[in-house]
C-alpha atoms as a PDB file:
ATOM      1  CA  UNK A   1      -1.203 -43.730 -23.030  1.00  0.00           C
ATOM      2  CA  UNK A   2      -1.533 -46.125 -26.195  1.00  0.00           C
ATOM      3  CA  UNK A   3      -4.365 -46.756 -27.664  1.00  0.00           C
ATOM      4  CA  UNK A   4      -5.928 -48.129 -31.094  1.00  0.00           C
ATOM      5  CA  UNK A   5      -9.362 -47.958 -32.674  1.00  0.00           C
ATOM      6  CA  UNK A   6     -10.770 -51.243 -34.382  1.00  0.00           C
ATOM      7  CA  UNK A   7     -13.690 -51.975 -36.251  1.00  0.00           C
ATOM      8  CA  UNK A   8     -15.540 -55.526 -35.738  1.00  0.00           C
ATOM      9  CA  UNK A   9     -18.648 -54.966 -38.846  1.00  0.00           C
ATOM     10  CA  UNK A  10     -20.174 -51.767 -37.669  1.00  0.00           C
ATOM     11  CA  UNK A  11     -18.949 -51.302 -33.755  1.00  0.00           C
ATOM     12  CA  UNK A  12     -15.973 -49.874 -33.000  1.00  0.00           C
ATOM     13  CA  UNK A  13     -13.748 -50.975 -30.066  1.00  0.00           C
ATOM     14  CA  UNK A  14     -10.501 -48.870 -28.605  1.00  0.00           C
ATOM     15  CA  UNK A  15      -8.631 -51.020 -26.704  1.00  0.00           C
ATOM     16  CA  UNK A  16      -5.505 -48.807 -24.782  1.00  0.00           C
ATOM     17  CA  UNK A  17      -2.843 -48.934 -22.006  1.00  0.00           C
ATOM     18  CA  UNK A  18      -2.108 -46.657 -19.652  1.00  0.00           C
ATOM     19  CA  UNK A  19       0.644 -46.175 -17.196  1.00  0.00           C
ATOM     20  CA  UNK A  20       1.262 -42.698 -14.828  1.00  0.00           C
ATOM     21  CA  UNK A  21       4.009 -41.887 -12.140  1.00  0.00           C
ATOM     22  CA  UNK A  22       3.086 -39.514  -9.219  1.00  0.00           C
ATOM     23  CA  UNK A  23       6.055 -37.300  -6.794  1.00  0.00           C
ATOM     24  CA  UNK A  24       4.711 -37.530  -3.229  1.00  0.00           C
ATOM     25  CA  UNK A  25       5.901 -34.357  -1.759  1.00  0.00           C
ATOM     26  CA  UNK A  26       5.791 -36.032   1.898  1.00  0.00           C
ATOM     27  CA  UNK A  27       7.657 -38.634   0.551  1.00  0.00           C
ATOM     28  CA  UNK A  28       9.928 -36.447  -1.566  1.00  0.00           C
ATOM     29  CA  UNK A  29      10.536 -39.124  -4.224  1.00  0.00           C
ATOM     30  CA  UNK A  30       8.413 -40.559  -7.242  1.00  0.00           C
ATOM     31  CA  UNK A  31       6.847 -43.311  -4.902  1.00  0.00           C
ATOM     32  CA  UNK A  32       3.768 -44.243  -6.639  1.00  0.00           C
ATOM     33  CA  UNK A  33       2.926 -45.462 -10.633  1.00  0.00           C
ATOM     34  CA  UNK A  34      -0.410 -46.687 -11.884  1.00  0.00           C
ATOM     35  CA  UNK A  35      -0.494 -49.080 -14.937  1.00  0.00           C
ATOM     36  CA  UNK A  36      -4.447 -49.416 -16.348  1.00  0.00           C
ATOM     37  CA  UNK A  37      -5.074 -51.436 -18.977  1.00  0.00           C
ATOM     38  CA  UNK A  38      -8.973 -51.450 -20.961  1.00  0.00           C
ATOM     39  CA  UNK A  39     -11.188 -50.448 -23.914  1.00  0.00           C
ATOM     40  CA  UNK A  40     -13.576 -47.862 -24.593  1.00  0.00           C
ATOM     41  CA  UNK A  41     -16.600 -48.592 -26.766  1.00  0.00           C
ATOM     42  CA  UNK A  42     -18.840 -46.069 -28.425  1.00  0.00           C
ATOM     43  CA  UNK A  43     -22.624 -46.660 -27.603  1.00  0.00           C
ATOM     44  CA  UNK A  44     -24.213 -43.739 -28.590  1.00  0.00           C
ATOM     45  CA  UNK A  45     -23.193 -40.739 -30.729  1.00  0.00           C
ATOM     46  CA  UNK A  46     -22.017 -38.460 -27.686  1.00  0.00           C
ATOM     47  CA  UNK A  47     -22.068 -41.625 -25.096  1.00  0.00           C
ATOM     48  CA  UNK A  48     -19.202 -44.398 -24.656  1.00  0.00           C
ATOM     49  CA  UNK A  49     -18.859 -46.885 -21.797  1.00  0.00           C
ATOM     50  CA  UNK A  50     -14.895 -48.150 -20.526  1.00  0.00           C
ATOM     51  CA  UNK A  51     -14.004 -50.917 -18.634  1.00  0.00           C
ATOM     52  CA  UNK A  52     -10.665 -50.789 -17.423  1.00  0.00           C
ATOM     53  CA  UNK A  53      -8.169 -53.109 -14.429  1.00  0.00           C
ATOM     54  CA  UNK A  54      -5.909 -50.787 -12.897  1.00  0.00           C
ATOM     55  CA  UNK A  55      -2.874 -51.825 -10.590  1.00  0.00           C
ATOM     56  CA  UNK A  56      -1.236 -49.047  -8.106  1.00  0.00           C
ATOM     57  CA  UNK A  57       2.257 -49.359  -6.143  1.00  0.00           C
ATOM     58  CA  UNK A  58       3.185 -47.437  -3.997  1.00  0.00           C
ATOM     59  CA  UNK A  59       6.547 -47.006  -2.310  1.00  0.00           C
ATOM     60  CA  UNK A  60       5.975 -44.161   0.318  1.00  0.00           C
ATOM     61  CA  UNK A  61       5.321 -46.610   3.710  1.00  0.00           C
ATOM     62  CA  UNK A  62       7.295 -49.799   4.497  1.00  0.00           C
ATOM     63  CA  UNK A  63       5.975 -52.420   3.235  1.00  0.00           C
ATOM     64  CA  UNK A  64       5.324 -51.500  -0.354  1.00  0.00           C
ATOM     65  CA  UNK A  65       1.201 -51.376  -0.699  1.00  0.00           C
ATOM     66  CA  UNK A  66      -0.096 -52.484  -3.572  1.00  0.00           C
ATOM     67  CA  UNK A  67      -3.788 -52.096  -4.789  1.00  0.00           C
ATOM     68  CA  UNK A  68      -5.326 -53.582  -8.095  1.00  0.00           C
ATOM     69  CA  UNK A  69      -8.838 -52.306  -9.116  1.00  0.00           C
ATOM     70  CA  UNK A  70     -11.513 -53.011 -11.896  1.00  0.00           C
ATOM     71  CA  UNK A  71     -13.831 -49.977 -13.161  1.00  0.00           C
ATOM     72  CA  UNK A  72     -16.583 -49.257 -15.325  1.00  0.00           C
ATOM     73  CA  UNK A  73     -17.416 -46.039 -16.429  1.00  0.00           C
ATOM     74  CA  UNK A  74     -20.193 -44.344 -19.042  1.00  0.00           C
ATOM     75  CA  UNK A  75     -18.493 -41.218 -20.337  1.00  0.00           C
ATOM     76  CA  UNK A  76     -21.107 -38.713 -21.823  1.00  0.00           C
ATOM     77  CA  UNK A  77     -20.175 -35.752 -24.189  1.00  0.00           C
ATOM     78  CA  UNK A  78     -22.113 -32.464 -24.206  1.00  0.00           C
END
């Protein structure tokens, strides 16, 4: 994961890419990666909300599948 924090006046705005590679033990082989590119931004002192497009391939079946996905999610810290 990359990812960089940048300040626009007073908000703050962290902008990352992400990419992760999974073994499928039925498979036995690496067969599926997941690239997500997004942002987080703060909107409360313990609260944050990311928005994020995330593309999946995987290799185990014949033909390849391939899935692409957009999420939203409001992360809350405790």
């Amino acid at each position: 994961m990359v990812e960089r924090t940048f300040a626009i006046h007073s908000h703050h705005l962290t902008p990352y890419v992400r990419g992760e590679a999974y073994y499928v033990s039925t498979a036995e082989k690496w067969s599926r990666t997941t690239e997500d590119i997004g942002f987080l931004f703060p909107i409360r002192r313990r609260a944050e909300i990311e928005a994020y497009y995330e593309h999946m391939n995987d290799t185990s079946k014949s033909p390849n599948q391939q899935t692409h996905g957009i999420g939203l999610v409001l992360n809350l810290y405790f």
